[in-house]
C-alpha atoms as a PDB file:
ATOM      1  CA  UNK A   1       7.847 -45.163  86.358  1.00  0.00           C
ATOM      2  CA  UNK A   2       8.323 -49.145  86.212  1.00  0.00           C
ATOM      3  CA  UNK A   3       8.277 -51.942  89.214  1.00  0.00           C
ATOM      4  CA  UNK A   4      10.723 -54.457  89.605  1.00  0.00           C
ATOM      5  CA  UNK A   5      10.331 -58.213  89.991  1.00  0.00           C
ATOM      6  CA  UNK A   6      13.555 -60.325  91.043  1.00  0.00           C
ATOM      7  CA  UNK A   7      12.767 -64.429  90.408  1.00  0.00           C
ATOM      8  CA  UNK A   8      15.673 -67.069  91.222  1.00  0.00           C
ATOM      9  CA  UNK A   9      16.178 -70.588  89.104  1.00  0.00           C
ATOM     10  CA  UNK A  10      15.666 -73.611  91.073  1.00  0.00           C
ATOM     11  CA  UNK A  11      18.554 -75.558  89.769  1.00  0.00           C
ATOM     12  CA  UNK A  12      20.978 -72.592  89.499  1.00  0.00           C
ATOM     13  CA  UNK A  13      21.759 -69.121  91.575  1.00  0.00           C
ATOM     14  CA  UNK A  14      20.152 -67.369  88.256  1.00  0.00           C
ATOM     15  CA  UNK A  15      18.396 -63.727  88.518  1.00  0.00           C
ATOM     16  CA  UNK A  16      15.743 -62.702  86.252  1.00  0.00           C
ATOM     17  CA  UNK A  17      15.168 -59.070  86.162  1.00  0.00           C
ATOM     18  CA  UNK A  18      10.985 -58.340  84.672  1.00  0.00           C
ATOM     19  CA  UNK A  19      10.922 -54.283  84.547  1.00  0.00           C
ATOM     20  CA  UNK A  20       6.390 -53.890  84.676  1.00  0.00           C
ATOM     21  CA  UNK A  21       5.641 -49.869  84.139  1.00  0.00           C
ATOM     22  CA  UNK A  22       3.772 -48.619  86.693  1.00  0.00           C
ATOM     23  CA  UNK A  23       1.983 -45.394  85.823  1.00  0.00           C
ATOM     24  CA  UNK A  24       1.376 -42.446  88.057  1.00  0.00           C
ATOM     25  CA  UNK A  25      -2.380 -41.518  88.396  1.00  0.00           C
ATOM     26  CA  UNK A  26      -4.522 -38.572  89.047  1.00  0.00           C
ATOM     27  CA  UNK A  27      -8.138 -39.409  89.852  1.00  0.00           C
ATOM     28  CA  UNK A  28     -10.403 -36.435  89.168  1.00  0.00           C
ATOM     29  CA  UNK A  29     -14.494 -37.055  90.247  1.00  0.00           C
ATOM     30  CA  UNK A  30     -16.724 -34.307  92.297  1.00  0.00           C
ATOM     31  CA  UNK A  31     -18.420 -37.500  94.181  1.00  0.00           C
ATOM     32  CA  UNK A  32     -16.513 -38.954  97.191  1.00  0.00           C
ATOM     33  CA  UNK A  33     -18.790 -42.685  95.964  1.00  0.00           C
ATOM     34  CA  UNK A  34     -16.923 -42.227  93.023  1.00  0.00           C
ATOM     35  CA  UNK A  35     -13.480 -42.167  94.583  1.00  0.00           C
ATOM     36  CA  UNK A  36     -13.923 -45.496  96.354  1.00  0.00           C
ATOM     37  CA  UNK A  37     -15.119 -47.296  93.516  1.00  0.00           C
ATOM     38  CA  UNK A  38     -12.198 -46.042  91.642  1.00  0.00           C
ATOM     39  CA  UNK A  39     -10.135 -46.932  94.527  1.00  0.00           C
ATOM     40  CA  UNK A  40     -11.202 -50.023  94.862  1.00  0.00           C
ATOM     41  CA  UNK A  41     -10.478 -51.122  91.230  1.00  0.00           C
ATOM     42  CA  UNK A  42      -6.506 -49.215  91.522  1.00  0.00           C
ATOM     43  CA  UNK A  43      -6.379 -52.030  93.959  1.00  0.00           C
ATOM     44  CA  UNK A  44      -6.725 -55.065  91.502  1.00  0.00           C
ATOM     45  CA  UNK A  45      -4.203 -53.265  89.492  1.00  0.00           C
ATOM     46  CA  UNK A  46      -1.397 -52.135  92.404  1.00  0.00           C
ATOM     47  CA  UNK A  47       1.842 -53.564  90.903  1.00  0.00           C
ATOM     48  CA  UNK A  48       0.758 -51.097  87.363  1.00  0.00           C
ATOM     49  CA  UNK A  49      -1.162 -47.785  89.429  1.00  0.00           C
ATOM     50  CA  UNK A  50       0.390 -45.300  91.548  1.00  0.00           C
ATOM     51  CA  UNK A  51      -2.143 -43.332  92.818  1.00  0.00           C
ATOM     52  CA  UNK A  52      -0.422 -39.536  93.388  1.00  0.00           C
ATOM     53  CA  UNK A  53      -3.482 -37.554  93.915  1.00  0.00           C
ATOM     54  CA  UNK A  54      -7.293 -36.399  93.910  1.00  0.00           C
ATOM     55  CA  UNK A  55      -9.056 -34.071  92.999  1.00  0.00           C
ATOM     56  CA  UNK A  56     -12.660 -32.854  93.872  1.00  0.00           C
ATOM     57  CA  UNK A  57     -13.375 -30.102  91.372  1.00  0.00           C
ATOM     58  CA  UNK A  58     -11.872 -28.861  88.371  1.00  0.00           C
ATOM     59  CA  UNK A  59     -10.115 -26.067  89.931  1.00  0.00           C
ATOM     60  CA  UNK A  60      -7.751 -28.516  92.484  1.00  0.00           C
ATOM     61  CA  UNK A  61      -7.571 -30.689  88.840  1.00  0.00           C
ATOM     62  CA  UNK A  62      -5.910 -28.173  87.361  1.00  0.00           C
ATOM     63  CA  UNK A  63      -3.570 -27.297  89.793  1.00  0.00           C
ATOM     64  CA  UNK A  64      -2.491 -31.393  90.936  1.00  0.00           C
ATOM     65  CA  UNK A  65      -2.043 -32.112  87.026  1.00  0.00           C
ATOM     66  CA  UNK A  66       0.048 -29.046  86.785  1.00  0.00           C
ATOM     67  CA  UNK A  67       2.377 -29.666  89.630  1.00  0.00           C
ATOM     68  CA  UNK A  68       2.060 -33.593  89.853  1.00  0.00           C
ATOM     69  CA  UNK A  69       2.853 -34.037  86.452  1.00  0.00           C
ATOM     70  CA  UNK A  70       0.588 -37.718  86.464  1.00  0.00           C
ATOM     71  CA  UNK A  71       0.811 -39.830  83.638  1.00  0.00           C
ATOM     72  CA  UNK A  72      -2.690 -40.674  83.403  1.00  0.00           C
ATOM     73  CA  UNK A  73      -5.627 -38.992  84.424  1.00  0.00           C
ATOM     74  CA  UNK A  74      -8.982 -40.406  85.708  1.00  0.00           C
ATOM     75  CA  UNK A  75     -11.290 -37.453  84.644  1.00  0.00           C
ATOM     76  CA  UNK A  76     -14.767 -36.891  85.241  1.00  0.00           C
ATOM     77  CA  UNK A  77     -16.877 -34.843  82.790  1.00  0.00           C
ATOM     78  CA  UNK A  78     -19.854 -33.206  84.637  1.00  0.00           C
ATOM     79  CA  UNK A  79     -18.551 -31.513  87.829  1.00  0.00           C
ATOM     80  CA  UNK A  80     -19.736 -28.006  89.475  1.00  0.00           C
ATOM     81  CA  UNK A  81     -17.581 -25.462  88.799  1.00  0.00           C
ATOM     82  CA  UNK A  82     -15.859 -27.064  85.291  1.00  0.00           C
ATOM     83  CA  UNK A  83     -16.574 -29.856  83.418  1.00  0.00           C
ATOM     84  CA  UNK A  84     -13.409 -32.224  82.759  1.00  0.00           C
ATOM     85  CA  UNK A  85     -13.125 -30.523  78.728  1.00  0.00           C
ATOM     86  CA  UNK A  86     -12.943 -27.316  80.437  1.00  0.00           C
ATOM     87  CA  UNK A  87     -10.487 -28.677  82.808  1.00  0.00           C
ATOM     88  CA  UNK A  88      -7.773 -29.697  79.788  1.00  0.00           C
ATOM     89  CA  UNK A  89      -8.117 -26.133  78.350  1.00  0.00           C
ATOM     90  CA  UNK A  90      -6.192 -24.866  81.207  1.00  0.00           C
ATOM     91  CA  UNK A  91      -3.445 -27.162  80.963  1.00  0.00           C
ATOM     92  CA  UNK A  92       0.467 -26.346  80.861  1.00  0.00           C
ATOM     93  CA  UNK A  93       1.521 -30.009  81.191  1.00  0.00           C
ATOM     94  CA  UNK A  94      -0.817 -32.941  78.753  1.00  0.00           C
ATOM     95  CA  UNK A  95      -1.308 -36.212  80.566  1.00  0.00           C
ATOM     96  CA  UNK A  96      -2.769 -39.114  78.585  1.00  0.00           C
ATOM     97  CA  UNK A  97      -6.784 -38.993  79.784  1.00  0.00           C
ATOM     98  CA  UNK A  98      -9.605 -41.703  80.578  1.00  0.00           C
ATOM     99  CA  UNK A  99     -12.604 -39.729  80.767  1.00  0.00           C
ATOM    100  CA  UNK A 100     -15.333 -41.620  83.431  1.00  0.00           C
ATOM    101  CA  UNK A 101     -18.660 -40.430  83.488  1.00  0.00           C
ATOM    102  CA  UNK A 102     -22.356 -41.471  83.765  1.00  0.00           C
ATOM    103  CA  UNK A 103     -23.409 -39.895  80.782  1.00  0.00           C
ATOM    104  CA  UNK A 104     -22.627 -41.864  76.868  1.00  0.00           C
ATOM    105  CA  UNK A 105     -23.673 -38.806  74.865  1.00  0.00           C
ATOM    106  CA  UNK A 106     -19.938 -37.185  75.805  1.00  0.00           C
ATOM    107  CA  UNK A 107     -17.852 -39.832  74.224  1.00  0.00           C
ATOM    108  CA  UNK A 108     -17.377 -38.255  70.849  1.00  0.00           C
ATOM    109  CA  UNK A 109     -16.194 -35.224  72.570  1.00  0.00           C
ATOM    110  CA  UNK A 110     -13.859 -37.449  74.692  1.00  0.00           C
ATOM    111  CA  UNK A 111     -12.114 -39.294  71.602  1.00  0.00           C
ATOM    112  CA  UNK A 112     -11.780 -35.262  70.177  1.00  0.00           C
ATOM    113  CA  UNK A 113      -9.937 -34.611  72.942  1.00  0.00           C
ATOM    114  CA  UNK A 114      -7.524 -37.613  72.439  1.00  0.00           C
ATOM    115  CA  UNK A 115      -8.414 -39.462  75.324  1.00  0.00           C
ATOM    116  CA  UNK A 116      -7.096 -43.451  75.569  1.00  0.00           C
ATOM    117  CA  UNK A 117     -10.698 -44.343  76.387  1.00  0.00           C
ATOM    118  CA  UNK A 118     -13.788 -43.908  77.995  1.00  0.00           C
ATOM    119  CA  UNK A 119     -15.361 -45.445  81.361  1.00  0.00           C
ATOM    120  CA  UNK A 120     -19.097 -45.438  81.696  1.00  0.00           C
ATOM    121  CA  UNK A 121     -20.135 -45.389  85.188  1.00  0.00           C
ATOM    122  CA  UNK A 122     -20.489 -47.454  87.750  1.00  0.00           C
ATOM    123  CA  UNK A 123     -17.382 -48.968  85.790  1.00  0.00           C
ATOM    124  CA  UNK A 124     -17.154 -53.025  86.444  1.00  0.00           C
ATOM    125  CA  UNK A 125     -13.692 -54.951  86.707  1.00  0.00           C
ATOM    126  CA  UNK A 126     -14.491 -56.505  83.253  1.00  0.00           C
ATOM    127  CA  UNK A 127     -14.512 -53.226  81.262  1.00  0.00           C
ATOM    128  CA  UNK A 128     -11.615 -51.517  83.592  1.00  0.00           C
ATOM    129  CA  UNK A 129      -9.314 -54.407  83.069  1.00  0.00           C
ATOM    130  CA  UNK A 130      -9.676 -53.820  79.329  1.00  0.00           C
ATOM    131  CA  UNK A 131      -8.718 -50.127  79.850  1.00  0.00           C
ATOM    132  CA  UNK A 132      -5.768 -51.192  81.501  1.00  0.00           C
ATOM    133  CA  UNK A 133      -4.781 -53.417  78.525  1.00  0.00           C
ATOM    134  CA  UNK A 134      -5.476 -50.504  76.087  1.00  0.00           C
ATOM    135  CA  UNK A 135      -3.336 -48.090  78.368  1.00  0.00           C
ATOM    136  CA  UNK A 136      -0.154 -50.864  78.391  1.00  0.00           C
ATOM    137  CA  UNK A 137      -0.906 -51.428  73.953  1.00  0.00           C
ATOM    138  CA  UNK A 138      -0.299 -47.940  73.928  1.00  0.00           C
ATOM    139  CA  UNK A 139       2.026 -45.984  76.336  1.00  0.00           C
ATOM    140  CA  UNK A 140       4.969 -48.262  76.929  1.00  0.00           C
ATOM    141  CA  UNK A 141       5.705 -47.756  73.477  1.00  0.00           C
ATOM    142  CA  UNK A 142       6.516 -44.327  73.272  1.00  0.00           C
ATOM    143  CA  UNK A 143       6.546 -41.589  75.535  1.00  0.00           C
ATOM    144  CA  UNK A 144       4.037 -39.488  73.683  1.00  0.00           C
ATOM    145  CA  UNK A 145       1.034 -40.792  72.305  1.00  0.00           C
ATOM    146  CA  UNK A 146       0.208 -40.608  68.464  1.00  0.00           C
ATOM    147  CA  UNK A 147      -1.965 -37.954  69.017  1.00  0.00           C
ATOM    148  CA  UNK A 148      -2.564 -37.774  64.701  1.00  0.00           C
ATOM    149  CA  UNK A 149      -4.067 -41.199  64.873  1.00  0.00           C
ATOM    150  CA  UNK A 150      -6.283 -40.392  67.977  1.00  0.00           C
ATOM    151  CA  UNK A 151      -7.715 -37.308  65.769  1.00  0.00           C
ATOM    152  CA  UNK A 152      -8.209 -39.668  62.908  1.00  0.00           C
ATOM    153  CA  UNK A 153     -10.170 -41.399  64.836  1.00  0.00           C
ATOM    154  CA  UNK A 154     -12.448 -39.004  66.459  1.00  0.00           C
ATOM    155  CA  UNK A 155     -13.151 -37.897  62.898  1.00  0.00           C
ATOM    156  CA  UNK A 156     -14.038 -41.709  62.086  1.00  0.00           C
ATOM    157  CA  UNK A 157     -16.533 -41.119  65.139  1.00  0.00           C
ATOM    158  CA  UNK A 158     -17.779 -38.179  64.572  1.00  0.00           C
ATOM    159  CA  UNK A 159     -17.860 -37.604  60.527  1.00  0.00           C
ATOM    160  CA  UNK A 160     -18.010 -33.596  59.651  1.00  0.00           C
ATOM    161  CA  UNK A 161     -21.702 -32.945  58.083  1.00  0.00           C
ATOM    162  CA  UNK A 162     -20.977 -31.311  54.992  1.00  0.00           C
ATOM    163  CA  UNK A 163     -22.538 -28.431  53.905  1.00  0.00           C
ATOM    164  CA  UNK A 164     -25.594 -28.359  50.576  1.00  0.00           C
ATOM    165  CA  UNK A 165     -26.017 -24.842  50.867  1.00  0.00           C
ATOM    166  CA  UNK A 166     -24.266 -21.718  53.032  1.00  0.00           C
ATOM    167  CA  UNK A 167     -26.064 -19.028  54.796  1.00  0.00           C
ATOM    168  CA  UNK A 168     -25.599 -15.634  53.560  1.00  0.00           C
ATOM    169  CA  UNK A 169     -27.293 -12.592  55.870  1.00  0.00           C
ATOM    170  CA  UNK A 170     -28.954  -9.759  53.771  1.00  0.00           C
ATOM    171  CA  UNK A 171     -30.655  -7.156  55.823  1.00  0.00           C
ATOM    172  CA  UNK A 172     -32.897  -8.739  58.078  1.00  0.00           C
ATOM    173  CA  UNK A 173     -33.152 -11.553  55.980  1.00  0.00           C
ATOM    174  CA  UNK A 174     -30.482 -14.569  55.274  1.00  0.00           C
ATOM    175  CA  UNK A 175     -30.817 -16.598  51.972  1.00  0.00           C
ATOM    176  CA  UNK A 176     -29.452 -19.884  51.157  1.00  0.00           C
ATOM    177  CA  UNK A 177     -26.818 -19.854  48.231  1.00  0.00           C
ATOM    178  CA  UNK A 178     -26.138 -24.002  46.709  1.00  0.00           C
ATOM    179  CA  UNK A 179     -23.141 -24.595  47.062  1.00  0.00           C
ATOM    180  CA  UNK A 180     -23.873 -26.420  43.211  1.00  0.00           C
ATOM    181  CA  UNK A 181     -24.218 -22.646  42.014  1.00  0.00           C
ATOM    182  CA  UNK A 182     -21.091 -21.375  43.519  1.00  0.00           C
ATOM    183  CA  UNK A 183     -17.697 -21.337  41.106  1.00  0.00           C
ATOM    184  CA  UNK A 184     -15.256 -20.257  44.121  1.00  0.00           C
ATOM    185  CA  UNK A 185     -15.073 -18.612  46.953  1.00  0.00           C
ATOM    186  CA  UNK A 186     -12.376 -15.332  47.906  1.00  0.00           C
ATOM    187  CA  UNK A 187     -11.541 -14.191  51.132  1.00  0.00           C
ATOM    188  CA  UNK A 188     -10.621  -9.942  50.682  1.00  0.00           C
ATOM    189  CA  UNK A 189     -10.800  -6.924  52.385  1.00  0.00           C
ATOM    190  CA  UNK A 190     -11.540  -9.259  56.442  1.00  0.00           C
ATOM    191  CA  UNK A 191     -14.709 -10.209  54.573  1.00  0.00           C
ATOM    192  CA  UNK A 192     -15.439 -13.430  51.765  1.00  0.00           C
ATOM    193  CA  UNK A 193     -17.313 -13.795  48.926  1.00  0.00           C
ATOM    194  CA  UNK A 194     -19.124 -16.825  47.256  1.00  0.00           C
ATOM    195  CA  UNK A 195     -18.805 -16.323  43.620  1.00  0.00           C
ATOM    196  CA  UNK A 196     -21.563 -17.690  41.577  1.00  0.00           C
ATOM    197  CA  UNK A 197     -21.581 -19.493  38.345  1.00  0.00           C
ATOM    198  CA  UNK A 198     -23.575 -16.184  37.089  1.00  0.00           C
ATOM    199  CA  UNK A 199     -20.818 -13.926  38.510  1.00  0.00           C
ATOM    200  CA  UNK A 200     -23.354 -12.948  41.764  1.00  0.00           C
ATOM    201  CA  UNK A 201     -20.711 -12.211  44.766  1.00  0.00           C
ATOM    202  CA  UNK A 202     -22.725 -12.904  48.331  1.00  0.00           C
ATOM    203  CA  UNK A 203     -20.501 -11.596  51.650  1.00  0.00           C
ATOM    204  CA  UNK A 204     -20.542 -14.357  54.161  1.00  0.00           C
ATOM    205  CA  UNK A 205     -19.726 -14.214  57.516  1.00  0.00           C
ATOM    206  CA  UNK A 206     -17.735 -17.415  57.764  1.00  0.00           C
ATOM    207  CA  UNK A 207     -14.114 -17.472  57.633  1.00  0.00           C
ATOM    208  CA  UNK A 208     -11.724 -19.016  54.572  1.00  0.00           C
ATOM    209  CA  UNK A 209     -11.317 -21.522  56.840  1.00  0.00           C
ATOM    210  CA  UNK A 210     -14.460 -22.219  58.163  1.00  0.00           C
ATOM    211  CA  UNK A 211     -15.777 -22.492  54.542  1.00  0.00           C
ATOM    212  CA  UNK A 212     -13.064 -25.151  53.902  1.00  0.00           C
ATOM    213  CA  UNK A 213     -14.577 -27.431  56.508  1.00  0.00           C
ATOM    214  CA  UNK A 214     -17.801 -27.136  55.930  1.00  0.00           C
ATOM    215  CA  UNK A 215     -17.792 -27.512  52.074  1.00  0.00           C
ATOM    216  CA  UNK A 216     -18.476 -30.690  49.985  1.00  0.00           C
ATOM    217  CA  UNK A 217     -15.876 -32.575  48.961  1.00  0.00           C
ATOM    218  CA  UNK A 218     -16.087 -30.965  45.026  1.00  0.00           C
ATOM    219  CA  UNK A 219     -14.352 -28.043  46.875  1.00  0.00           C
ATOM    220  CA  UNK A 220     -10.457 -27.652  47.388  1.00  0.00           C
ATOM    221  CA  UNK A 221      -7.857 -24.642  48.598  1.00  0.00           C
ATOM    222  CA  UNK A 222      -6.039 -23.695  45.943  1.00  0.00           C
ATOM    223  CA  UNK A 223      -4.362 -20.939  47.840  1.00  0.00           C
ATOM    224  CA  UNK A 224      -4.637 -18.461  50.525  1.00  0.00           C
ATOM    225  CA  UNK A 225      -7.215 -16.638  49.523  1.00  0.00           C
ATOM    226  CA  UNK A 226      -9.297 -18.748  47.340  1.00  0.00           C
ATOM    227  CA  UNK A 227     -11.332 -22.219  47.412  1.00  0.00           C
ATOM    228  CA  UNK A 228     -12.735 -23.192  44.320  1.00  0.00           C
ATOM    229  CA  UNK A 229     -15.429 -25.835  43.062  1.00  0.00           C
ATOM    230  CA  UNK A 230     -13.456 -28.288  41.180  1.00  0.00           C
ATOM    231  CA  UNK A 231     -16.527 -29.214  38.744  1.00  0.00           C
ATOM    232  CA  UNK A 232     -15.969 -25.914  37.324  1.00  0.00           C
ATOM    233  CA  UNK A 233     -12.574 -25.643  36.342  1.00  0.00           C
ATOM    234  CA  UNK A 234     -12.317 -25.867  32.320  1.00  0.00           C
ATOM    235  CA  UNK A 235      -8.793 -25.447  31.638  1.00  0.00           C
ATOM    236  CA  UNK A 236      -5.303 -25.667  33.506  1.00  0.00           C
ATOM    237  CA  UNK A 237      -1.992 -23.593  32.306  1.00  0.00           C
ATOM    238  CA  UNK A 238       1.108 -23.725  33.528  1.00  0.00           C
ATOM    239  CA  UNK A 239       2.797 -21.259  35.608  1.00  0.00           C
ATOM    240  CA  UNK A 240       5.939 -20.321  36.785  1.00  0.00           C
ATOM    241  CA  UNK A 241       7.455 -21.650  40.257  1.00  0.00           C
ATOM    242  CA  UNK A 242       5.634 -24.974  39.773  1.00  0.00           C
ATOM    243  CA  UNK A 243       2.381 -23.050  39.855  1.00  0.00           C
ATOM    244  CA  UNK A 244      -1.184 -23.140  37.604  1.00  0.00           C
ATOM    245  CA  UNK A 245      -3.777 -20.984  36.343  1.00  0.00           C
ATOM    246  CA  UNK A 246      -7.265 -22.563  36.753  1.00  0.00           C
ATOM    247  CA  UNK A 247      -9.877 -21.081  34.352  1.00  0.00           C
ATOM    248  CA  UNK A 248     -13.156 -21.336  35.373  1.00  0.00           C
ATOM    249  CA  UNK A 249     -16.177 -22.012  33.371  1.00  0.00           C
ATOM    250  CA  UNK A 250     -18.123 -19.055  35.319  1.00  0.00           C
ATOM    251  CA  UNK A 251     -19.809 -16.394  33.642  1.00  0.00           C
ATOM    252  CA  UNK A 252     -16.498 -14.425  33.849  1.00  0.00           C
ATOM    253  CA  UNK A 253     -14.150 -17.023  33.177  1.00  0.00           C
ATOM    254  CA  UNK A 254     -12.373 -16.228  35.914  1.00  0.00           C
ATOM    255  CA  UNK A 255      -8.604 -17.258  36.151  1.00  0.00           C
ATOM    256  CA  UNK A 256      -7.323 -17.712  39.386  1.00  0.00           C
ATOM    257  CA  UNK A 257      -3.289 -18.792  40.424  1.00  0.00           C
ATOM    258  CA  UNK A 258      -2.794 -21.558  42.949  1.00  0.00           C
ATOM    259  CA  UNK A 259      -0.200 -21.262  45.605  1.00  0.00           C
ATOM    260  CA  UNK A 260       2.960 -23.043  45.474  1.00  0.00           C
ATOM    261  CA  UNK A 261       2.303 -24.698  49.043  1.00  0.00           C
ATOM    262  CA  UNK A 262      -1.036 -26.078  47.808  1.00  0.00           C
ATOM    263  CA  UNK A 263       0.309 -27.832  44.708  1.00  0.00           C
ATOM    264  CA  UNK A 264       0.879 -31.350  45.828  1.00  0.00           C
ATOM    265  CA  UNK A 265      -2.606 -31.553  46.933  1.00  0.00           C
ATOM    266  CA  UNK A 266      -4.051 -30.086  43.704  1.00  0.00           C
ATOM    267  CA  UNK A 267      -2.280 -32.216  41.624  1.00  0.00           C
ATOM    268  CA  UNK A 268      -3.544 -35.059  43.818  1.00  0.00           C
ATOM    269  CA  UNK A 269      -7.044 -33.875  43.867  1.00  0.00           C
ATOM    270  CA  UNK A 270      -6.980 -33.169  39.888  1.00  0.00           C
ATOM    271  CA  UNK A 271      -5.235 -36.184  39.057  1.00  0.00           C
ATOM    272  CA  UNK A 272      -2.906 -34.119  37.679  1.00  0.00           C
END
C-alpha cells in the first residue's frame, strides 16, 4: 500500500510524484491502556500506518490476521486465552511481526519466530521511531522478508548448548554415555543406538535428528541413518556414485557408506 505526495516547481508548472509505502497494521494487546498508547504513537507516523484492525485476545487475532491480511502486526505476548507465539501457530496467512510486551525474557523467542523487532513496554517515541526505520530498511525491498537471515540470527541470539554427554534410560535408572566414548550413532528398527568405541550399543530415546542438534560439533550426518564422530574415522575409500566408506577406529572397525546427498558437506567437513 503506498501514499502519494504531488509538489509543484516554483519557476515552472513541474510535478514531482514521491510514492511513501504505507503499511497496513493489526494491533493485537489484551489491555485497552495499551491500545491508546499504541494509538497514540500510529499518530506520529500517519502518512506510513494504516491502522485496519484490533484485536483483544488471541482468538479475534487470529481471525482479523486471517481475513485482513495486515502487513504488519503489533503483537502482544502474554494475553488470557493465548499468548502471541501461540497466536502465529494458527496462522494461514504470515504477516511480518513486532512483538510488544512488558516482559525482556521473551525476546529470544521473538527473534525465533522471525519477528522485525521487539517493543518493550511502555514503548517511548525514541525507540518506536527506530522500529519504524527498521520496518522501511527492510520491507520496501522485497515483498517477503529474508526469513533465512532472521533464523541466522535468532541462532546468533540464542546459541544451541551442545551436548557432553546423552541420557540413556535403563530400567529405572538412566546413565550418562560421553559423547568422547561414542564412535557413531544408528537409527534402526523406530529406535537408535549410540555405538561405543568398545562396541557397547545403548537405545536412546532421542530421534536421528534430535541427536544431530544436540551433538558437539566432532559429530556429522553422513547419511540417513547414521551420525558419526569424526575423531574416529581412520580411513576413507572410495565408492561408487560419488560415495565413501568411512572405517572407524572402533573396536569393530566398523565401515559405514555415506549418502550421496550428504557428500558435499562431508567433503567440506573432512577437508576432503
Amino acid at each position: 500500500m503506498f501514499n502519494f505526495a504531488i509538489t509543484a516547481g516554483h519557476l515552472f508548472p513541474t510535478v514531482k510524484l514521491y510514492i511513501m509505502p504505507t503499511y497496513s497494521v493489526l494491533l493485537i494487546d489484551d489491555e485497552q491502556a495499551a491500545h491508546y498508547a499504541m494509538q497514540s504513537l500510529f499518530k506520529k507516523f500517519d502518512n506510513k500506518i494504516d491502522l485496519i484492525g484490533q484485536a483483544y485476545n488471541g482468538k479475534q487475532a487470529v481471525e482479523k490476521i486471517n481475513s485482513l491480511r495486515p502487513d504488519l502486526i503489533f503483537l502482544d505476548i502474554q494475553m488470557p486465552d493465548m499468548n502471541g507465539f501461540e497466536v502465529l501457530k494458527h496462522l494461514e496467512y504470515q504477516p511480518y511481526i513486532i512483538f510488544c510486551t512488558a516482559y525482556d525474557q521473551y525476546a529470544i523467542e521473538a527473534f525465533n519466530q522471525n519477528s522485525i523487532d521487539y517493543l518493550l513496554k511502555p514503548v517511548d517515541e525514541n525507540r518506536f521511531a527506530q522500529c519504524m526505520d527498521k520496518i522501511e530498511r527492510l520491507l520496501p525491498h522485497r515483498k517477503t522478508m529474508d526469513i533465512g537471515q532472521l533464523q541466522e540470527l535468532g541462532k546468533l541470539l540464542n546459541p544451541s548448548k551442545k551436548a557432553t554427554a546423552i541420557p540413556v534410560s535403563i530400567g529405572a535408572k538412566t546413565i550418562f554415555v560421553r559423547c568422547t566414548q561414542m564412535a557413531y550413532c544408528v537409527a534402526k528398527d523406530g529406535y537408535t543406538s549410540l555405538m561405543t568405541d568398545e562396541g557397547k550399543e545403548h537405545i536412546c530415546n532421542l530421534t536421528l535428528k534430535q541427536l544431530e542438534d544436540r551433538l558437539p560439533n566432532e559429530f556429522i550426518r553422513v547419511q540417513k541413518s547414521y551420525i558419526v564422530h569424526k575423531e574416529k574415522i581412520e580411513e576413507i575409500q572410495k565408492y561408487f556414485n560419488n560415495r565413501l566408506i568411512l572405517k572407524l577406529n572402533d573396536k569393530n572397525h566398523t565401515k559405514i557408506t555415506t549418502g550421496t546427498s550428504y557428500i558435499d558437506k562431508i567433503r567440506e567437513e573432512l577437508l576432503l
